[in-house]
C-alpha atoms as a PDB file:
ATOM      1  CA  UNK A   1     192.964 259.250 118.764  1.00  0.00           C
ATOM      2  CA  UNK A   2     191.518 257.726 115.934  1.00  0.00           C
ATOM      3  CA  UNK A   3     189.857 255.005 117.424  1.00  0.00           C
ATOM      4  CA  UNK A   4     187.964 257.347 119.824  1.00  0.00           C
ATOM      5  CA  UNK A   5     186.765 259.161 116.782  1.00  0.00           C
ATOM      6  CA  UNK A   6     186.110 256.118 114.874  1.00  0.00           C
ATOM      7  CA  UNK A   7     184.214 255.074 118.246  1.00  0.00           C
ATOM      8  CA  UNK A   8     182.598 258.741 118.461  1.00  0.00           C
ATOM      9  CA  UNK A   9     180.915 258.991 114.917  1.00  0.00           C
ATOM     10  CA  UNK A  10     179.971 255.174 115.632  1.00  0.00           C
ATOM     11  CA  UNK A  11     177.599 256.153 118.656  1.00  0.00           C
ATOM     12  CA  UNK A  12     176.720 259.535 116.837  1.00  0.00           C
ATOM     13  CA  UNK A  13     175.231 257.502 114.031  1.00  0.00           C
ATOM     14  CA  UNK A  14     173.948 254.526 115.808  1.00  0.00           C
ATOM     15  CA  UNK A  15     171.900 257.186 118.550  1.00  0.00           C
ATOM     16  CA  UNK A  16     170.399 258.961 114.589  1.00  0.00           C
ATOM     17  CA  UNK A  17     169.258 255.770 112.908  1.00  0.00           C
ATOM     18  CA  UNK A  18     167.840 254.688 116.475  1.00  0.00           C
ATOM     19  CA  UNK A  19     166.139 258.615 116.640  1.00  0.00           C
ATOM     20  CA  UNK A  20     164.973 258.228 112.910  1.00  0.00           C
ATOM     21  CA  UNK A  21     163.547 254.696 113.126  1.00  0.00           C
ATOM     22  CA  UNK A  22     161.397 255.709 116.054  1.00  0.00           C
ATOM     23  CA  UNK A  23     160.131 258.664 114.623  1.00  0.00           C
ATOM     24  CA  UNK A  24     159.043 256.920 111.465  1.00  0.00           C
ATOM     25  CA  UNK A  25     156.997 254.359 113.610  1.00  0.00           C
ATOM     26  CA  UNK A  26     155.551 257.135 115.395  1.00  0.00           C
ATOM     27  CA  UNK A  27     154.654 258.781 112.197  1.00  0.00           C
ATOM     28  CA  UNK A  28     153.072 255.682 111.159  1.00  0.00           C
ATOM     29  CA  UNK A  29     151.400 254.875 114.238  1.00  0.00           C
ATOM     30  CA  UNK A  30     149.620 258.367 114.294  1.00  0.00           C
ATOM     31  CA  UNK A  31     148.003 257.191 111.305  1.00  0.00           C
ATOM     32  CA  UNK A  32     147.023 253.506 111.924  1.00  0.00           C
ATOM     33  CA  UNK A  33     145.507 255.112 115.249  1.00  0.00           C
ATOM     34  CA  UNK A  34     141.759 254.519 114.637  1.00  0.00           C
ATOM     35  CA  UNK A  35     140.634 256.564 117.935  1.00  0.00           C
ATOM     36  CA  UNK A  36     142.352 259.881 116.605  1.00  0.00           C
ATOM     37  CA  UNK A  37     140.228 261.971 114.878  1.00  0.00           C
ATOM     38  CA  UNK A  38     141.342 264.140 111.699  1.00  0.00           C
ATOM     39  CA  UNK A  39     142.503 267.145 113.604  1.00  0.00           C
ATOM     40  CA  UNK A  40     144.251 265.178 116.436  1.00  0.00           C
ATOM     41  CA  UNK A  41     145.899 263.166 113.938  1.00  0.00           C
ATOM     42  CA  UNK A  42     146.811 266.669 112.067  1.00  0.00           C
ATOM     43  CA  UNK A  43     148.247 268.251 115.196  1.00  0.00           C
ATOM     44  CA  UNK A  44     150.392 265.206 116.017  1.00  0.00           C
ATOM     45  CA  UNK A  45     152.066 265.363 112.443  1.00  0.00           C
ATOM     46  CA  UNK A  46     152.598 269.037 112.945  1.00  0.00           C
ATOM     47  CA  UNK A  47     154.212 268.764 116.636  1.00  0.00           C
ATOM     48  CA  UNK A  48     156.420 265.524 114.891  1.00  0.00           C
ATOM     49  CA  UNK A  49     157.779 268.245 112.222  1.00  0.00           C
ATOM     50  CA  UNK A  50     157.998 271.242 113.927  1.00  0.00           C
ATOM     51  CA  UNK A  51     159.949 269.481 117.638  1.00  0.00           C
ATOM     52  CA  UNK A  52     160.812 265.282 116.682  1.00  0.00           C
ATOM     53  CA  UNK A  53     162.404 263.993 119.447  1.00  0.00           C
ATOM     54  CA  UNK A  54     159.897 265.817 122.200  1.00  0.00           C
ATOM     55  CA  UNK A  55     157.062 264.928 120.355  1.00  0.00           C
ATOM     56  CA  UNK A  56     158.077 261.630 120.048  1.00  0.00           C
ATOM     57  CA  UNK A  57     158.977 261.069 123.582  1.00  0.00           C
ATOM     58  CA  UNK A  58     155.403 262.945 124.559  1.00  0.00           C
ATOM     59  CA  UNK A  59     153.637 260.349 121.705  1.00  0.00           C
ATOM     60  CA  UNK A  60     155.227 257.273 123.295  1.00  0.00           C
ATOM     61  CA  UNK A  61     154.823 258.449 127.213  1.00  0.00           C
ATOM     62  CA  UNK A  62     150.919 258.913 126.348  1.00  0.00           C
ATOM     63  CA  UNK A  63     149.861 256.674 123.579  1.00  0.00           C
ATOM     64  CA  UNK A  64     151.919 253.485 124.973  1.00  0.00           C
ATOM     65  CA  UNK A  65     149.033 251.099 125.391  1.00  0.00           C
ATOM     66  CA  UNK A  66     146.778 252.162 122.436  1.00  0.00           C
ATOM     67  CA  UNK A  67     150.236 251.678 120.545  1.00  0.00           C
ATOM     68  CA  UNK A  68     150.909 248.401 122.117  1.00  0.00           C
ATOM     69  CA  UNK A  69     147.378 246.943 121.469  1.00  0.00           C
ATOM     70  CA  UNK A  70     147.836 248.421 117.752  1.00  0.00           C
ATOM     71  CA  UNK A  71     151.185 246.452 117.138  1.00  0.00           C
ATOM     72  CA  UNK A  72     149.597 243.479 118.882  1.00  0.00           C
ATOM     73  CA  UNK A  73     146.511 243.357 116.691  1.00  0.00           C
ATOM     74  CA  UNK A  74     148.582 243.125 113.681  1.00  0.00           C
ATOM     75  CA  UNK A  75     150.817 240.951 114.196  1.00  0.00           C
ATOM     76  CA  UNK A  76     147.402 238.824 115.558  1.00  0.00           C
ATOM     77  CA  UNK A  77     146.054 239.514 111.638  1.00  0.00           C
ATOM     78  CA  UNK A  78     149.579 238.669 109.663  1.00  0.00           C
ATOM     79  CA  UNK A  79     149.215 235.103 111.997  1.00  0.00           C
ATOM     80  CA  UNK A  80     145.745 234.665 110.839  1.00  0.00           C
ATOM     81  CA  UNK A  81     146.321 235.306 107.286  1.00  0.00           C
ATOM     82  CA  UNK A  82     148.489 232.488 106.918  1.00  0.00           C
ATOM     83  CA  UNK A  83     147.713 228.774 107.128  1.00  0.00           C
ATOM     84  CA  UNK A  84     150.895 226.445 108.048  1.00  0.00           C
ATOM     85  CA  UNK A  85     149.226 223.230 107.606  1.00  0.00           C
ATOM     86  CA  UNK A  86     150.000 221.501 104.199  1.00  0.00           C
ATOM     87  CA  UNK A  87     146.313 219.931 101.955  1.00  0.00           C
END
């Protein structure tokens, strides 16, 4: 039996982080969101506190392309920013 529990609390754990992680970047997200305005942005934070997982599963079901074009766009910035070629 102690395997299966070993195996048990391993998933439990794993399934958290994975919960945790994506909340944070939703969190994060809601702010870097340019198109939100100060209310909407104040109403997502409250639905993320008050129900997490739903709200984050509602955030990523509607927001997935404004999100997408978000993470795109800086990751396009960090590339700019540096120069690979040697002087």
């Amino acid at each position: 039996m102690f395997i299966w529990d070993f195996v048990t609390w391993f998933f439990g754990f794993f399934v958290t982080f994975s919960c945790l992680i994506l909340f944070f970047v939703v969190f994060v997200d809601v702010f870097r969101d340019e198109t939100l305005e100060g209310w909407a942005k104040a109403l997502w934070v409250v639905f993320l506190v008050l129900v997490p997982f739903l709200s984050t599963v509602i955030y990523l079901i509607v927001r997935r392309k404004s999100m997408a074009m978000r993470q795109a766009r800086g990751e396009e910035v960090v590339h700019d920013d540096f120069d690979f070629t040697r002087p």
